[in-house]
Protein backbone atom coordinates (compact mmCIF):
# COMPACT_ATOMS: atom_id res chain seq x y z
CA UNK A 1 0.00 0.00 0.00
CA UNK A 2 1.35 3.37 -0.95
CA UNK A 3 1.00 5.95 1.88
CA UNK A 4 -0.74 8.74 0.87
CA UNK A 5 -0.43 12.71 1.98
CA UNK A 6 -3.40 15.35 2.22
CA UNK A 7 -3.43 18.63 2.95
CA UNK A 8 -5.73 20.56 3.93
CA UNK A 9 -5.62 24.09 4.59
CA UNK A 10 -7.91 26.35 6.31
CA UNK A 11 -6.42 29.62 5.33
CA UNK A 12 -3.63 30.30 2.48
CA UNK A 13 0.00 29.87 3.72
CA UNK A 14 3.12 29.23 2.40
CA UNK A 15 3.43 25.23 2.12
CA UNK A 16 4.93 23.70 4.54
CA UNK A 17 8.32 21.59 3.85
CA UNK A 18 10.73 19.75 6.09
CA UNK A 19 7.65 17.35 6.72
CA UNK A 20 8.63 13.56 6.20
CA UNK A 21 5.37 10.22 6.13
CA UNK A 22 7.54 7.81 7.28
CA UNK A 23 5.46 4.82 7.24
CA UNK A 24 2.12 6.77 7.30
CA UNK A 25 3.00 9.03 10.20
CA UNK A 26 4.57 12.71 10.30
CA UNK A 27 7.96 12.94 10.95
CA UNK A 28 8.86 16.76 12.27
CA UNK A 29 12.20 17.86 12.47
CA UNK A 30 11.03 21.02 13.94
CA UNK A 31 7.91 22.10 14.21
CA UNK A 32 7.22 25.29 12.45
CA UNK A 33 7.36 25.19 8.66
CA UNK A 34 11.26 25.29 6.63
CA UNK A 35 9.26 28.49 4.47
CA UNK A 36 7.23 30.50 6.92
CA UNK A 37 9.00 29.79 10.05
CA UNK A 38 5.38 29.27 11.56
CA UNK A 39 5.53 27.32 14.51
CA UNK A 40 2.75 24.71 15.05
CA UNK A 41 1.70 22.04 17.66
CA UNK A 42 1.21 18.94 15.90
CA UNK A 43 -1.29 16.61 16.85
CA UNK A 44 -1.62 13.03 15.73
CA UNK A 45 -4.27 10.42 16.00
CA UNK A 46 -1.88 6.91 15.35
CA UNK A 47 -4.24 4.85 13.99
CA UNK A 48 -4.75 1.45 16.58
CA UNK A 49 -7.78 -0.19 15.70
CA UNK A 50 -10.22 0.21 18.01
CA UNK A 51 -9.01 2.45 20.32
CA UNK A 52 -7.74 5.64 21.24
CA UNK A 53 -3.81 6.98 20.85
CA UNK A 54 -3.07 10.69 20.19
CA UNK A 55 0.66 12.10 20.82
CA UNK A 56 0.33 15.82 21.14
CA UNK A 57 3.87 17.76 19.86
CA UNK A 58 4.67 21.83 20.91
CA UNK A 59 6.82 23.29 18.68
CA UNK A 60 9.35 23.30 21.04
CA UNK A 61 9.39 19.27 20.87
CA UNK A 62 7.42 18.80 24.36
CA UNK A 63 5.33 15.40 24.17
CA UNK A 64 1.65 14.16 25.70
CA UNK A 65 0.58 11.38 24.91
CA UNK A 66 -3.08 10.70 25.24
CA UNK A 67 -3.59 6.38 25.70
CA UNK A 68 -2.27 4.20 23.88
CA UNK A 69 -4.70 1.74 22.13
CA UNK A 70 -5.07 -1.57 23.39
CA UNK A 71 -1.72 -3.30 22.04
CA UNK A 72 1.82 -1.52 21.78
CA UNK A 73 2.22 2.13 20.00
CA UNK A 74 5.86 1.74 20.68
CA UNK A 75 6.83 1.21 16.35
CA UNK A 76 5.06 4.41 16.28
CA UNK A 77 6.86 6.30 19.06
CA UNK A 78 10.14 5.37 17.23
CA UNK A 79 9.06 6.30 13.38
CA UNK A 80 8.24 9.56 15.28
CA UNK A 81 10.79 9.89 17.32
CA UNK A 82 9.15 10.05 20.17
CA UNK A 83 12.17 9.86 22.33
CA UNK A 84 10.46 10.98 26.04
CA UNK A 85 6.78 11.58 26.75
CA UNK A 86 6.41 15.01 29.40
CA UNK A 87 2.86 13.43 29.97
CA UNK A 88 1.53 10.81 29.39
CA UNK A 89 -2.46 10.40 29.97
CA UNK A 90 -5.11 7.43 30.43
CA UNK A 91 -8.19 8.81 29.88
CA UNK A 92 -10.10 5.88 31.79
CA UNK A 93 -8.77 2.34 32.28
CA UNK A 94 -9.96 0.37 29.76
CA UNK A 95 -7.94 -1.72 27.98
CA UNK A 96 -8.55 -0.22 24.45
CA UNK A 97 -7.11 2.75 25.98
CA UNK A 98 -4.59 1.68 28.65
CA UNK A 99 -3.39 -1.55 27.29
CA UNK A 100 -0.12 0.12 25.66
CA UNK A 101 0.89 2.21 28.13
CA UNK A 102 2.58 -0.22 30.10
CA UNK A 103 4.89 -0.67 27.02
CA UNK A 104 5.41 3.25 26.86
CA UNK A 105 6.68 3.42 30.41
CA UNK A 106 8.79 0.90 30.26
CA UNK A 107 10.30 2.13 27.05
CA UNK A 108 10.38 5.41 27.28
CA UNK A 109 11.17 8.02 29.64
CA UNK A 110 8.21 9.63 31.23
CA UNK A 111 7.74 12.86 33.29
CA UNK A 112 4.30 12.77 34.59
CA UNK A 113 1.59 10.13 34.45
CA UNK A 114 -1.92 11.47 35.52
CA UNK A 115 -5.37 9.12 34.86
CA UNK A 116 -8.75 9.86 36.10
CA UNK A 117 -8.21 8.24 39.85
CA UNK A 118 -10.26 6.08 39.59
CA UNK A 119 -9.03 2.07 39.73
CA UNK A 120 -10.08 -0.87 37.79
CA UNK A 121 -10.46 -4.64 38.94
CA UNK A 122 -8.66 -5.81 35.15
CA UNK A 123 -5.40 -7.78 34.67
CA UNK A 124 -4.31 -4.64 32.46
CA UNK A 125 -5.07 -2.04 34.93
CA UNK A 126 -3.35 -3.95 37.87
CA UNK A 127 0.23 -4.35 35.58
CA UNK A 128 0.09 -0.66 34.62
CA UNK A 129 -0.33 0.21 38.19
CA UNK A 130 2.83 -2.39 38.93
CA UNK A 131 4.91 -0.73 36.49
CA UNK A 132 3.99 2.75 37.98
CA UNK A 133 4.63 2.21 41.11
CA UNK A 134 8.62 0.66 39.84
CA UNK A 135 8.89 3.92 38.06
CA UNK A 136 9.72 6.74 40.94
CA UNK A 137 10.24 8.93 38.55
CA UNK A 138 7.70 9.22 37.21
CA UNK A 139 5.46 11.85 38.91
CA UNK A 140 1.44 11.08 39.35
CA UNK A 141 -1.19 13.68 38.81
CA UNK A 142 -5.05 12.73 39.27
CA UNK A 143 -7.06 14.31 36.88
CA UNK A 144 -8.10 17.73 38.80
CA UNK A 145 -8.59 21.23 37.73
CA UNK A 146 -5.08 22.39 36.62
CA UNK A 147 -3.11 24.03 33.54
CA UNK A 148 -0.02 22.02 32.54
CA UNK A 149 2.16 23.52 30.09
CA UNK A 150 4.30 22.01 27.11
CA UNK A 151 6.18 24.31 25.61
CA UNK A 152 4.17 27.34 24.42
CA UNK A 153 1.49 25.21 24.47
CA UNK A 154 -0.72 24.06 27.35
CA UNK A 155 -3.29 21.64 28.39
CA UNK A 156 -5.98 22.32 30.58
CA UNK A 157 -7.36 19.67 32.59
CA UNK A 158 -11.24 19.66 33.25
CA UNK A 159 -13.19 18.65 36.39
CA UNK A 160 -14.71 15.18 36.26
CA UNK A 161 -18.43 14.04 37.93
CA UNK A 162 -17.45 12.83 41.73
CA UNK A 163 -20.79 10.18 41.97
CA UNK A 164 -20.29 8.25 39.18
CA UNK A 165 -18.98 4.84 39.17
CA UNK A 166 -19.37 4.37 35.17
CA UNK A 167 -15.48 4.70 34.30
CA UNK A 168 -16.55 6.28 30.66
CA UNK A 169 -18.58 8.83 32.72
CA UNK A 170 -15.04 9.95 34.17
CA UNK A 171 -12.93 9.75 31.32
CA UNK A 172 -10.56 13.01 31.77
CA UNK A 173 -11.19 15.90 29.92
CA UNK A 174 -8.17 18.02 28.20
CA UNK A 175 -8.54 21.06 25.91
CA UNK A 176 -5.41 21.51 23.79
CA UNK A 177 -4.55 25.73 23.45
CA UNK A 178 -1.64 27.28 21.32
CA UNK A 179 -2.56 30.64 20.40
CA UNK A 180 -5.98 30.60 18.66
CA UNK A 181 -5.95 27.18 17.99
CA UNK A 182 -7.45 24.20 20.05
CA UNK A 183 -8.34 20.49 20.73
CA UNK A 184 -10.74 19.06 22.67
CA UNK A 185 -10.09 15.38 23.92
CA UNK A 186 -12.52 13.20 26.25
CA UNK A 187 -11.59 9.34 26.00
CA UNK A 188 -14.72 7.47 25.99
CA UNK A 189 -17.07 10.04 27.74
CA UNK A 190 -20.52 9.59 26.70
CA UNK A 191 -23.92 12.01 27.25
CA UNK A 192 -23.74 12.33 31.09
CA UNK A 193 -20.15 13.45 30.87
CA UNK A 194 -20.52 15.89 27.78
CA UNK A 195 -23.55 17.23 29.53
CA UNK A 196 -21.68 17.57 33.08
CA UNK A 197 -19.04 19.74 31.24
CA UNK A 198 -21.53 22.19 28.80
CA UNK A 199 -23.51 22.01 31.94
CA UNK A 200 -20.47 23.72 33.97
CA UNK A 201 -19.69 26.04 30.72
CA UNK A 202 -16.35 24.64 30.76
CA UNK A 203 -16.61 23.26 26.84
CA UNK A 204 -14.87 25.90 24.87
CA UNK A 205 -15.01 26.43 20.68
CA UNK A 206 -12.65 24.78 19.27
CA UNK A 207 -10.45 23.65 16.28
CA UNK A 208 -9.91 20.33 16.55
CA UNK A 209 -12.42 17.31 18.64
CA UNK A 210 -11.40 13.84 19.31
CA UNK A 211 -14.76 12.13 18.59
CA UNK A 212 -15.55 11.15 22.26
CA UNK A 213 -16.27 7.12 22.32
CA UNK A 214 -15.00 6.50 19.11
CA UNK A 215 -18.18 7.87 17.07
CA UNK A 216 -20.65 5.75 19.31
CA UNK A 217 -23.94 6.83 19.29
CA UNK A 218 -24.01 7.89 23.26
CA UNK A 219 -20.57 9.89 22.41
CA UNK A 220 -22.22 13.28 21.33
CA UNK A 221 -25.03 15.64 22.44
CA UNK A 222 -26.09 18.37 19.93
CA UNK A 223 -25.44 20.84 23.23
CA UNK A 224 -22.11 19.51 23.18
CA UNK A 225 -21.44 20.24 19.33
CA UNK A 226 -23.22 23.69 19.70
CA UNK A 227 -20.58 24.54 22.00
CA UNK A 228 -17.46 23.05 20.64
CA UNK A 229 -18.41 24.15 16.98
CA UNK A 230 -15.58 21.95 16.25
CA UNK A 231 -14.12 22.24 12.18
CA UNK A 232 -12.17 19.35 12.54
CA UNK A 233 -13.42 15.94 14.22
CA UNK A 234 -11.21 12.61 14.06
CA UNK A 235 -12.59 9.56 15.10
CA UNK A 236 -10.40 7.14 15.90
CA UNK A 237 -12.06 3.60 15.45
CA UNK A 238 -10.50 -0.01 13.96
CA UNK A 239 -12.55 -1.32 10.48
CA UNK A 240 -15.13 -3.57 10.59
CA UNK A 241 -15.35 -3.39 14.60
CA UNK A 242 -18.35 -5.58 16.56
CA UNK A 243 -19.64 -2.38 18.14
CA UNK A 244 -21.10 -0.56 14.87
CA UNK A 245 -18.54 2.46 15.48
CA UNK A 246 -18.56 5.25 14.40
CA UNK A 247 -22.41 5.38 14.24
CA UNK A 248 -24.27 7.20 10.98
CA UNK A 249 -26.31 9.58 13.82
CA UNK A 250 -22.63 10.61 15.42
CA UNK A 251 -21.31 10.69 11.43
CA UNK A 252 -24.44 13.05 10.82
CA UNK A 253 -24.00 15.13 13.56
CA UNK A 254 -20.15 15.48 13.39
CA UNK A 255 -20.84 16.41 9.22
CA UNK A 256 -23.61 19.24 10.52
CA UNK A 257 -20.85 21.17 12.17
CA UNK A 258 -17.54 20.53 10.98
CA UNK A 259 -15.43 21.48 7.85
CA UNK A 260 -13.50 18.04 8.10
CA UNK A 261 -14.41 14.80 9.57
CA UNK A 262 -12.16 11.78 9.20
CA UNK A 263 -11.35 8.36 10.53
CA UNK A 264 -8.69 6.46 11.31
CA UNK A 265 -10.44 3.20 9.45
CA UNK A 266 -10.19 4.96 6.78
CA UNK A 267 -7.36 7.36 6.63
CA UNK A 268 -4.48 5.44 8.33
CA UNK A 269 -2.52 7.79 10.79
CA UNK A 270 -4.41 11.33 11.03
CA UNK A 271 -2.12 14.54 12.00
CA UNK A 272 -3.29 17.86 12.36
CA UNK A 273 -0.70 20.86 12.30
CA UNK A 274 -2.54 23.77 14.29
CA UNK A 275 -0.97 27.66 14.26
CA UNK A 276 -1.34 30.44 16.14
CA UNK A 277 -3.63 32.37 14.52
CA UNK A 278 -6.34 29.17 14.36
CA UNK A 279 -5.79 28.06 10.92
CA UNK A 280 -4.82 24.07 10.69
CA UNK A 281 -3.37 21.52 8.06
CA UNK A 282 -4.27 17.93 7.57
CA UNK A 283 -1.78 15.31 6.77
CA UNK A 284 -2.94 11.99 6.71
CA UNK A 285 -1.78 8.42 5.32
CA UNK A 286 -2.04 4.71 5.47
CA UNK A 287 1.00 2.77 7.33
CA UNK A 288 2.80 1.83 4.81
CA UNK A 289 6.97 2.12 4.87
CA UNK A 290 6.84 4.59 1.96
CA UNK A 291 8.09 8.40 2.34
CA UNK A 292 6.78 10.90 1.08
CA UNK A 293 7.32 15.07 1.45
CA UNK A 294 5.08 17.52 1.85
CA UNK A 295 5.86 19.25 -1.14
CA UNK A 296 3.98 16.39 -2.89
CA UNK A 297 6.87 14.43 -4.19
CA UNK A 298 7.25 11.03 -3.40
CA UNK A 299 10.03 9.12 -1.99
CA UNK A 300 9.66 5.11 -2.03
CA UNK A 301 11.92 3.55 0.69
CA UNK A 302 11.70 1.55 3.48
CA UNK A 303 13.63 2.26 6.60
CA UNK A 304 15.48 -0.81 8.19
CA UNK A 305 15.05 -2.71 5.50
CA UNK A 306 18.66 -3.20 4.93
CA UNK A 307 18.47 -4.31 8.58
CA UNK A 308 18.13 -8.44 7.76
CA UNK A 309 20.28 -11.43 8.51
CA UNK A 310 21.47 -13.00 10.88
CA UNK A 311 23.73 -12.15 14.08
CA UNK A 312 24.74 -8.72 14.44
CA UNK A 313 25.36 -6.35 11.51
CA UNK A 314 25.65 -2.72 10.83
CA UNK A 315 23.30 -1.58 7.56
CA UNK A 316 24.41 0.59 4.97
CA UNK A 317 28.15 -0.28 5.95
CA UNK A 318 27.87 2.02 8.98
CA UNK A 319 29.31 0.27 11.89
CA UNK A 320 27.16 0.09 15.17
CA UNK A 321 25.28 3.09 13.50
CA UNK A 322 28.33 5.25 15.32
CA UNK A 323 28.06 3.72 18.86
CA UNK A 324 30.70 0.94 19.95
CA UNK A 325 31.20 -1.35 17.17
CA UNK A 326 32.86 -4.20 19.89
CA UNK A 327 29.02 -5.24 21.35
CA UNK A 328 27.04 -7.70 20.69
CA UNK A 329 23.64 -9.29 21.83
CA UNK A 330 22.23 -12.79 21.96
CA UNK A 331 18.97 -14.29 23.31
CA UNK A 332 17.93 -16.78 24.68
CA UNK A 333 14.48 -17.18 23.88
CA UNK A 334 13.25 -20.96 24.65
CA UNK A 335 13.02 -21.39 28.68
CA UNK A 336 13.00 -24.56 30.33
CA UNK A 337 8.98 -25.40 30.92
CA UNK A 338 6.68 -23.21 29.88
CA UNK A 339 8.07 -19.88 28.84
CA UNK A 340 5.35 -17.69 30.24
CA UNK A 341 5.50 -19.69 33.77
CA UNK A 342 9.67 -20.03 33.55
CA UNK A 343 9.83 -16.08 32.70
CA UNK A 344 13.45 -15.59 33.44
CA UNK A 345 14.27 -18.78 31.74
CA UNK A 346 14.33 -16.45 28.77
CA UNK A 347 17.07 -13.25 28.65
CA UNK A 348 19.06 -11.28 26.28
CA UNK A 349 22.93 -10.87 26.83
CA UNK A 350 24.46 -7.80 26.02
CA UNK A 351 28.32 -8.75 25.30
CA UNK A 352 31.23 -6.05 25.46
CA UNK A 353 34.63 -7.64 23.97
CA UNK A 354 36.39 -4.01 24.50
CA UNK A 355 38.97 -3.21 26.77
CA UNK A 356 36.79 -0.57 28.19
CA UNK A 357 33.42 0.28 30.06
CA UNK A 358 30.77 1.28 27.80
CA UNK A 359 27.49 3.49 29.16
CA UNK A 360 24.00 2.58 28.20
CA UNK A 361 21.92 4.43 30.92
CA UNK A 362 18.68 4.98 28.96
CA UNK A 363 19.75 2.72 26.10
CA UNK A 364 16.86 0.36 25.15
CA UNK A 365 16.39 -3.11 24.21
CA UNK A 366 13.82 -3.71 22.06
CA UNK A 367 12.05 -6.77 20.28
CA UNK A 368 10.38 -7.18 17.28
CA UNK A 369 7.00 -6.29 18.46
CA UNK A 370 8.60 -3.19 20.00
CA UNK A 371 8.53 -4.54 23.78
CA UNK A 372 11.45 -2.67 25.09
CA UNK A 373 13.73 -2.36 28.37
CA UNK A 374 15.29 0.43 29.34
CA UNK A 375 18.48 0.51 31.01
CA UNK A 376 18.80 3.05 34.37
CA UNK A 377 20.58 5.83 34.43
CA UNK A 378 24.70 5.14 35.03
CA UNK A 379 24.39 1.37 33.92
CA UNK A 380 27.35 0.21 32.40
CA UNK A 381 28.90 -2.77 30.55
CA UNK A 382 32.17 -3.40 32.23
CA UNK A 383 35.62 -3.66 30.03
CA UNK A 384 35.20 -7.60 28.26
CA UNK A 385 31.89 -8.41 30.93
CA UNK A 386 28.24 -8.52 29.91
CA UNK A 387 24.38 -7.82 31.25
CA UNK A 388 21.79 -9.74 31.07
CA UNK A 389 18.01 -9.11 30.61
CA UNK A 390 15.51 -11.17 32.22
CA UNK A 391 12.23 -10.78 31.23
CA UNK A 392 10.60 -11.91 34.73
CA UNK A 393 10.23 -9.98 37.95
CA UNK A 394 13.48 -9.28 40.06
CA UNK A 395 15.77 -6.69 41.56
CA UNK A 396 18.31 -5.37 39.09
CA UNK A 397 22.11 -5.04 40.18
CA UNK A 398 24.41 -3.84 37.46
CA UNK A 399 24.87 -6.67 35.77
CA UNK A 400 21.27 -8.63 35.92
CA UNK A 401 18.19 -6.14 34.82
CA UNK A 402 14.54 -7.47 34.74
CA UNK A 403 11.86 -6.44 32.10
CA UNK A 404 8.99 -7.06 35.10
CA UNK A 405 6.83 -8.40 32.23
CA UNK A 406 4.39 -10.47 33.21
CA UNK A 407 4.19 -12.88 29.91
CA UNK A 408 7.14 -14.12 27.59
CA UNK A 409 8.59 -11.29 25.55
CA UNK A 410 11.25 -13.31 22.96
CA UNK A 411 9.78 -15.53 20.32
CA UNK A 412 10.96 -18.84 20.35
CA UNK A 413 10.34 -19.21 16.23
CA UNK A 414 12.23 -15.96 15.40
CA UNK A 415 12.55 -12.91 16.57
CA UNK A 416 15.34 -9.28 16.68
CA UNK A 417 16.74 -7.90 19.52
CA UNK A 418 18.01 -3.92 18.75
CA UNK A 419 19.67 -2.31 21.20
CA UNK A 420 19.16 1.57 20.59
CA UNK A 421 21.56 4.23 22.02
CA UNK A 422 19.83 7.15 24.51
CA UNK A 423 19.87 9.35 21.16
CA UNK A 424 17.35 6.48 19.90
CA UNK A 425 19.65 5.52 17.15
CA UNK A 426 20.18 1.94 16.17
CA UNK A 427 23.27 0.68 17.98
CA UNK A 428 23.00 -3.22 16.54
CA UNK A 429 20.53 -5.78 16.21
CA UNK A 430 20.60 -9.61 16.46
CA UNK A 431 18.18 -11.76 13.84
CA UNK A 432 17.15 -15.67 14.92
């Protein structure tokens, strides 16, 4: 599938260039435009089936991230590179919402975590709440009346029902503001919440909406609408999903207001680029590993591909991509038993044959599938020593880290290993 790139513009501008689809998703080296010198916030809606992911961008490269769909958005995070997340926000703790986030945190560094305060009795909510409390650093925020600010840009958190026990009746509320432009984003909230907040006259016009509840026909009220006056909705749903979503009333009533109204089903990866003075530009695109520009030429490639064979290598005849060309990793992936009972009967070994120490605080190693580790802060490989990663539970001590994942991460038919530098460049990868 080739990816594909619209624009749409609200008001004339100069076009924008410096903008690279790298597998269907915007790639910003900075965000304001190579021409203008606008600065923008970026917004994109990754496209995760049915569920909810949006990574919010200021132009001066601060990162939210709002869920994270139901399996991992970590391929995503590294086409965009998304190297840290400032904060990172679960609307409500359902799985299609939460069931990444785990991954995130354990891959990336994260500033500030805040969710609606309200806990779940699900297998999913319990490990993110594991992997939060491992993570000091990370600081917790309930979802209260507040401002937080990323970059010149700043989200303002709403104030949630108290008596309601419905978790989609307390999804959080966030408006989005840079300048004139803004974004409105609710989770799952259906009527009761949307009528709690235009109730309260907290529901501001905006730019952009996040169809609340994925399009469902309890995810709008026409009160709600009349207030927003949204000219941009994006619902994020998967195809052919068993709920019916988005539903032709929400379709209707989105159409009756709005300028644009698009879907992930449909449109791959959506990203809005939002200025100052309220205007806004669509890019959107299938995932695909083409590359395109926003100039509207066309680049075919595919990133990594060179990346195949078997034990370590270095593509494009670039050793180690820069870093330390005298590492190496193996895995072993088959534990004794069952693997998902035996967990730290599976590991990765990180070899270093130099006669030195090498650093890799906030290197990360990743699989296939994107599960990664990341290393602490001041961890080392001593001069001709190794580390090993355990997948299981366990107390790290220099040389023996734990992944504190709860099922079997290395697959025993096949599977990479990539070790990334804390730059998130490609250091090496092992093939079996």
């Amino acid at each position: 599938m080739t990816s594909t790139l619209l624009v749409v513009r609200l008001a004339a501008r100069s076009p924008i260039f410096g903008i690279l689809l790298v597998g269907g998703l915007v790639f910003v080296g900075s965000a304001s435009s190579a021409q203008s010198q606008e600065p923008f916030v970026q917004v994109t809606f990754l496209d995760v089936g049915q569920g909810d992911a949006v990574v919010i961008r200021s132009p001066e490269g601060r990162t939210a991230m709002i869920d994270g769909g139901r399996g991992s958005p970590l391929r995503f995070l590294q086409q965009m590179s998304v190297d840290s997340i400032d904060l990172l926000v679960a609307t409500h703790p359902h799985a299609d919402h939460i069931g990444g986030l785990d991954d995130v945190l354990t891959a990336r560094p994260v500033r500030r975590f805040l969710d609606n305060g309200r806990p779940h009795t699900t297998e999913t909510y319990a490990h993110l709440m594991v992997t939060l409390d491992r993570l000091e650093e990370v600081t917790y925020l309930q979802a209260t009346p507040r401002t937080i600010t990323l970059g010149s840009a700043t989200l303002e958190v709403l104030r949630l029902p108290d008596a309601v026990t419905e978790h989609n009746y307390r999804s959080v509320g966030l408006v989005l503001r840079f300048g004139d432009f803004s974004a409105f984003f609710s989770g799952d909230s259906e009527r009761y919440e949307l009528d709690y907040w235009t109730g309260l006259g907290v529901v501001p016009e905006v730019t952009l909406l996040k169809a609340p509840h994925h399009g469902s026909i309890n995810g709008f009220t026409r009160g709600f609408l009349a207030a927003a006056r949204p000219e941009v909705v994006v619902v994020s749903v998967g195809a052919d999903n068993n709920y019916g979503h988005p539903r032709p009333e929400a379709m209707t009533a989105y159409e009756s207001v709005a300028t644009r109204v698009l879907r992930t089903d449909l449109e791959g990866h959506v990203t809005v680029l939002g200025y100052q003075d309220g205007s806004w530009e669509i890019v959107t695109g299938a995932t695909s590993p083409d590359v395109g520009t926003r100039d509207g030429s066309t680049q075919l490639g595919t990133p990594g591909s060179a990346e195949v064979g078997r034990d370590v290598e270095s593509p494009e005849g670039n050793p180690g991509f820069g870093a330390p060309t005298d590492l190496a990793v193996t895995v072993v992936a088959d534990a004794p038993g069952s693997d998902h009972q035996n967990l730290n009967g599976e590991y990765a070994i990180v070899h270093n044959s130099s006669a030195g120490n090498v650093a890799i605080g906030s290197w990360r190693l990743c699989d296939l599938r994107s599960r990664c580790f990341r290393f602490p802060p001041g961890a080392r490989i001593l001069a001709r020593g190794q580390v090993r990663v355990y997948t299981g539970y366990g107390m790290s001590d220099g040389v023996s880290f734990f992944m504190n994942n709860e099922r079997a991460v290395w697959n025993n038919d096949g599977d990479e290993a990539t070790l990334y530098d804390d730059r998130g460049e490609i250091v090496l990868r092992f093939v079996y």
